[in-house]
C-alpha atoms as a PDB file:
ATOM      1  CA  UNK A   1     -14.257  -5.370   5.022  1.00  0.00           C
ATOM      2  CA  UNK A   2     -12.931  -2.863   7.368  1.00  0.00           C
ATOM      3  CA  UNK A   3      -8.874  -2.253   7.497  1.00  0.00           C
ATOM      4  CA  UNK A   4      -9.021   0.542  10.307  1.00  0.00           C
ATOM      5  CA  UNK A   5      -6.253   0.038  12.566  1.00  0.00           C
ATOM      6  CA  UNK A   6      -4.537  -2.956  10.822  1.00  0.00           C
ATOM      7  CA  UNK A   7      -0.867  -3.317   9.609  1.00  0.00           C
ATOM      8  CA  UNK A   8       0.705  -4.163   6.604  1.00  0.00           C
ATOM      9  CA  UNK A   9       4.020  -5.418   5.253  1.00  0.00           C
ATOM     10  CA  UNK A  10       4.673  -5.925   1.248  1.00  0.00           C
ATOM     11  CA  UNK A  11       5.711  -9.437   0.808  1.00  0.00           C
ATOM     12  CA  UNK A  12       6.905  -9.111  -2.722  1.00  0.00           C
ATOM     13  CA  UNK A  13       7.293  -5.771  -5.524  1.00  0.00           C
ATOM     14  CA  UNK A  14       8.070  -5.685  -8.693  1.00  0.00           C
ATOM     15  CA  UNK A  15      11.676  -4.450  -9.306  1.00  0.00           C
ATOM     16  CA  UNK A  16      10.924  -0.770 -10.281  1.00  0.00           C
ATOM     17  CA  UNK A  17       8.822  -0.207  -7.191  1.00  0.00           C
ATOM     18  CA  UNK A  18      10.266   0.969  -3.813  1.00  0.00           C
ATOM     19  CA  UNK A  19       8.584  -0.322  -0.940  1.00  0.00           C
ATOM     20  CA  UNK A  20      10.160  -3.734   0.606  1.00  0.00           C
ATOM     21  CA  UNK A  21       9.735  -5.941   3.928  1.00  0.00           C
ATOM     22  CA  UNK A  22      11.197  -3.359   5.721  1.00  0.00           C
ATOM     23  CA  UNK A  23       8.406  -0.847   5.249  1.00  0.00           C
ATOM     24  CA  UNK A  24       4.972  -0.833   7.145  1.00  0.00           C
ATOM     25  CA  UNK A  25       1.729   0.403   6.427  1.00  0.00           C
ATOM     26  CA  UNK A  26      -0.523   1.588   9.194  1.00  0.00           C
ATOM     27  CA  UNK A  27      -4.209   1.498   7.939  1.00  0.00           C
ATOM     28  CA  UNK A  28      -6.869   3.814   9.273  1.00  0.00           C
ATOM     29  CA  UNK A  29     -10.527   3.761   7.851  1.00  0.00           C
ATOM     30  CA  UNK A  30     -13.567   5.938   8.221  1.00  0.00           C
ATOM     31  CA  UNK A  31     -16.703   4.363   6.318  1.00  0.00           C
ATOM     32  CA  UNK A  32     -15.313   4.260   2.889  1.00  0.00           C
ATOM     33  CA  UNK A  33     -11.964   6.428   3.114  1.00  0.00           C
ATOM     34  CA  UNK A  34      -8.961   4.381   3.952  1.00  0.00           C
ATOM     35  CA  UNK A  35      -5.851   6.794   4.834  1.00  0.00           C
ATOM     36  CA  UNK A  36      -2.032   5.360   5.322  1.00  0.00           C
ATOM     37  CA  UNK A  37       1.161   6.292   7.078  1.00  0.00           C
ATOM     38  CA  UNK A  38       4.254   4.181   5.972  1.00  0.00           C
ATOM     39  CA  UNK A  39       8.090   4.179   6.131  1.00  0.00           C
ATOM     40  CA  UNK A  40      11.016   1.775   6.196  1.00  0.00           C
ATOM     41  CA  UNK A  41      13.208   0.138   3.467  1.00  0.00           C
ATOM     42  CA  UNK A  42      14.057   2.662   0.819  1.00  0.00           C
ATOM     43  CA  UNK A  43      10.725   5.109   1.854  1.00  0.00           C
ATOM     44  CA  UNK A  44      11.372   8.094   4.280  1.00  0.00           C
ATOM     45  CA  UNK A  45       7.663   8.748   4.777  1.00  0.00           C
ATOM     46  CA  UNK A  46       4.481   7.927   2.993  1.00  0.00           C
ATOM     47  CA  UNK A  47       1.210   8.493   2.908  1.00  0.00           C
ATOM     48  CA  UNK A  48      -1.681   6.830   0.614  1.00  0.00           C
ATOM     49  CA  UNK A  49      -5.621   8.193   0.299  1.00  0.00           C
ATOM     50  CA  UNK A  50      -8.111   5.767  -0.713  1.00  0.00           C
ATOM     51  CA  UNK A  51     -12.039   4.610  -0.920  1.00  0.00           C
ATOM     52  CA  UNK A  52     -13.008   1.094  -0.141  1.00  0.00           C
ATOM     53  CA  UNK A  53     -15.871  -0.575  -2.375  1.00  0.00           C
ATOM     54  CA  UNK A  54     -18.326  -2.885  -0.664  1.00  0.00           C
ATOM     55  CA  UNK A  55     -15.936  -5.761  -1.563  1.00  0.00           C
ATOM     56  CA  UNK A  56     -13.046  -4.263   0.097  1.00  0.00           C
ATOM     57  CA  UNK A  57     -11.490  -3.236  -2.978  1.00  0.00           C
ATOM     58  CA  UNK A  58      -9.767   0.119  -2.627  1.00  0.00           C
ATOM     59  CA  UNK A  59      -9.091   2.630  -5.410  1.00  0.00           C
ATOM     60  CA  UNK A  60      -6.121   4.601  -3.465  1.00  0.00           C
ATOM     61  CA  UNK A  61      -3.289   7.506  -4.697  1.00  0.00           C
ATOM     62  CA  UNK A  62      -0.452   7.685  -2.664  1.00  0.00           C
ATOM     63  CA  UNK A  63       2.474   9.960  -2.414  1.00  0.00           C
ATOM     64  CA  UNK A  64       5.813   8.863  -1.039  1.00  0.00           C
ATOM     65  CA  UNK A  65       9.426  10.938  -0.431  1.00  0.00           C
ATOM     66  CA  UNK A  66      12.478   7.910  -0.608  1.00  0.00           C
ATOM     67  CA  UNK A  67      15.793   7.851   0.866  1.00  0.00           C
ATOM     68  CA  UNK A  68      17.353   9.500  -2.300  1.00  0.00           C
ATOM     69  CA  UNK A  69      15.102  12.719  -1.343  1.00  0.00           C
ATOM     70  CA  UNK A  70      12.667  12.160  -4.432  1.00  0.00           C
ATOM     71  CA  UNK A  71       9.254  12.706  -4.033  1.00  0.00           C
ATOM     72  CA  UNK A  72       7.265   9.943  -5.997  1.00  0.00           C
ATOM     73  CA  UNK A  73       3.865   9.522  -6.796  1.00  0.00           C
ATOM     74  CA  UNK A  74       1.414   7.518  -8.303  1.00  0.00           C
ATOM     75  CA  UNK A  75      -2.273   5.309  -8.177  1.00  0.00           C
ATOM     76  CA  UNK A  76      -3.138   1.960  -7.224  1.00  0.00           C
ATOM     77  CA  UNK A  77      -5.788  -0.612  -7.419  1.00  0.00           C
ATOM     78  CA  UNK A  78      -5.377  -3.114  -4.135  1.00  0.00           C
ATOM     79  CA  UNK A  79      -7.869  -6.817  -3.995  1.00  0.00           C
ATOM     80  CA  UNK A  80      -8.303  -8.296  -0.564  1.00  0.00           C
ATOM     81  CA  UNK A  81      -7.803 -12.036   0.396  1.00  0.00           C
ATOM     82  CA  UNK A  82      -8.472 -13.274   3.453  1.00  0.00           C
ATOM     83  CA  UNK A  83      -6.201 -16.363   3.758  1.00  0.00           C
ATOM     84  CA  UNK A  84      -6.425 -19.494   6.044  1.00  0.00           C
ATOM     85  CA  UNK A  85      -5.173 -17.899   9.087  1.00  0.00           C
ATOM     86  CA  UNK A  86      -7.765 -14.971   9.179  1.00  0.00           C
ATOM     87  CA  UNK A  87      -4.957 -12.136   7.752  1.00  0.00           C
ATOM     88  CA  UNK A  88      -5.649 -10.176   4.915  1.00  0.00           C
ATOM     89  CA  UNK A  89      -3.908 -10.715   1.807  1.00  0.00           C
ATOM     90  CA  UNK A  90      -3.831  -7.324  -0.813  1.00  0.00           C
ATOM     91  CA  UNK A  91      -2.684  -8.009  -4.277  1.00  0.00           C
ATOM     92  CA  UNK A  92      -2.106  -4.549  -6.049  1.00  0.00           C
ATOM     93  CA  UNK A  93      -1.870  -3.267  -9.493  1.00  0.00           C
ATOM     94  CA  UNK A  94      -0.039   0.040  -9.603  1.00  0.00           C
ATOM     95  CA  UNK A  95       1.681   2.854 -11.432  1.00  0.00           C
ATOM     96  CA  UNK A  96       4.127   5.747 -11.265  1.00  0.00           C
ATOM     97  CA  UNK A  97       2.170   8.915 -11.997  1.00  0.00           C
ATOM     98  CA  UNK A  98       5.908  10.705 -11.721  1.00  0.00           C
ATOM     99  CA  UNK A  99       9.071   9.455 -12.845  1.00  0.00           C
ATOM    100  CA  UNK A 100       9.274   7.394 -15.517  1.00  0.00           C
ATOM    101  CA  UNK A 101       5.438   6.630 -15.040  1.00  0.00           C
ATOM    102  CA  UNK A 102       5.963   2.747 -15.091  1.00  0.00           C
ATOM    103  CA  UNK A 103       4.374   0.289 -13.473  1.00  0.00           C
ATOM    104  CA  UNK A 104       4.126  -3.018 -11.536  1.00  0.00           C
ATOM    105  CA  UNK A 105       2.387  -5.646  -9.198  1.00  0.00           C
ATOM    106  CA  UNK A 106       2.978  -6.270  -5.593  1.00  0.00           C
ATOM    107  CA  UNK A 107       1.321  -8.061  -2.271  1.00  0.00           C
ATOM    108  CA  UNK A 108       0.739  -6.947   0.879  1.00  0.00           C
ATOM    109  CA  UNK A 109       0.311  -8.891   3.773  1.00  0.00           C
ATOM    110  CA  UNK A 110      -1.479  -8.218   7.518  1.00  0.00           C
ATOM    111  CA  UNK A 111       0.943  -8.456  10.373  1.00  0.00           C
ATOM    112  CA  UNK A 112       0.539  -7.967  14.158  1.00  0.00           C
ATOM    113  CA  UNK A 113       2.879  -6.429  16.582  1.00  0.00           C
END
């Protein structure tokens, strides 16, 4: 699975995370190392690192400054599905590695435009 040059919008967070429909991701990927801008919502500018398995499974740190002025950080674990339409599905696992280092579940769906 390659993600270079797709887009992504989180369909649903858990509560204590900060990303929302209003933010986009903007995938780029180089053999195995996935790289991210992203804004919108509550997120100024972001930017996540990753490597992608063989399965398109991506192991991925990210580092984010909101709309309060806080820089955040922390790791994630993201698991493609490709749904009906073609579109990638990512269901993630994450966690705060700053802050109050908790953590939550959230999915990520492929847009155009």
């Amino acid at each position: 699975m390659n993600y270079n040059n797709k887009k992504f919008k989180p369909v649903q967070n858990a509560d204590n995370g900060e990303t929302s429909e209003e933010t986009s991701f903007y995938y780029k990927q180089a053999g195995r190392i996935l790289t991210s801008e992203y804004s919108g919502g509550k997120i100024e500018i972001g930017h996540l690192i990753g490597l992608v398995d063989d399965d398109g499974n991506i192991d991925m740190r990210y580092h984010q400054i909101n709309t309060d002025g806080l820089l955040r950080t922390g790791i994630c674990s993201s698991t493609p599905e490709v749904m009906p339409n073609g579109k990638i599905r990512l269901h993630e696992s994450w966690q705060w590695t700053s802050g109050d280092k908790s953590h939550g579940t959230s999915i990520l769906e492929e847009f155009t435009g």
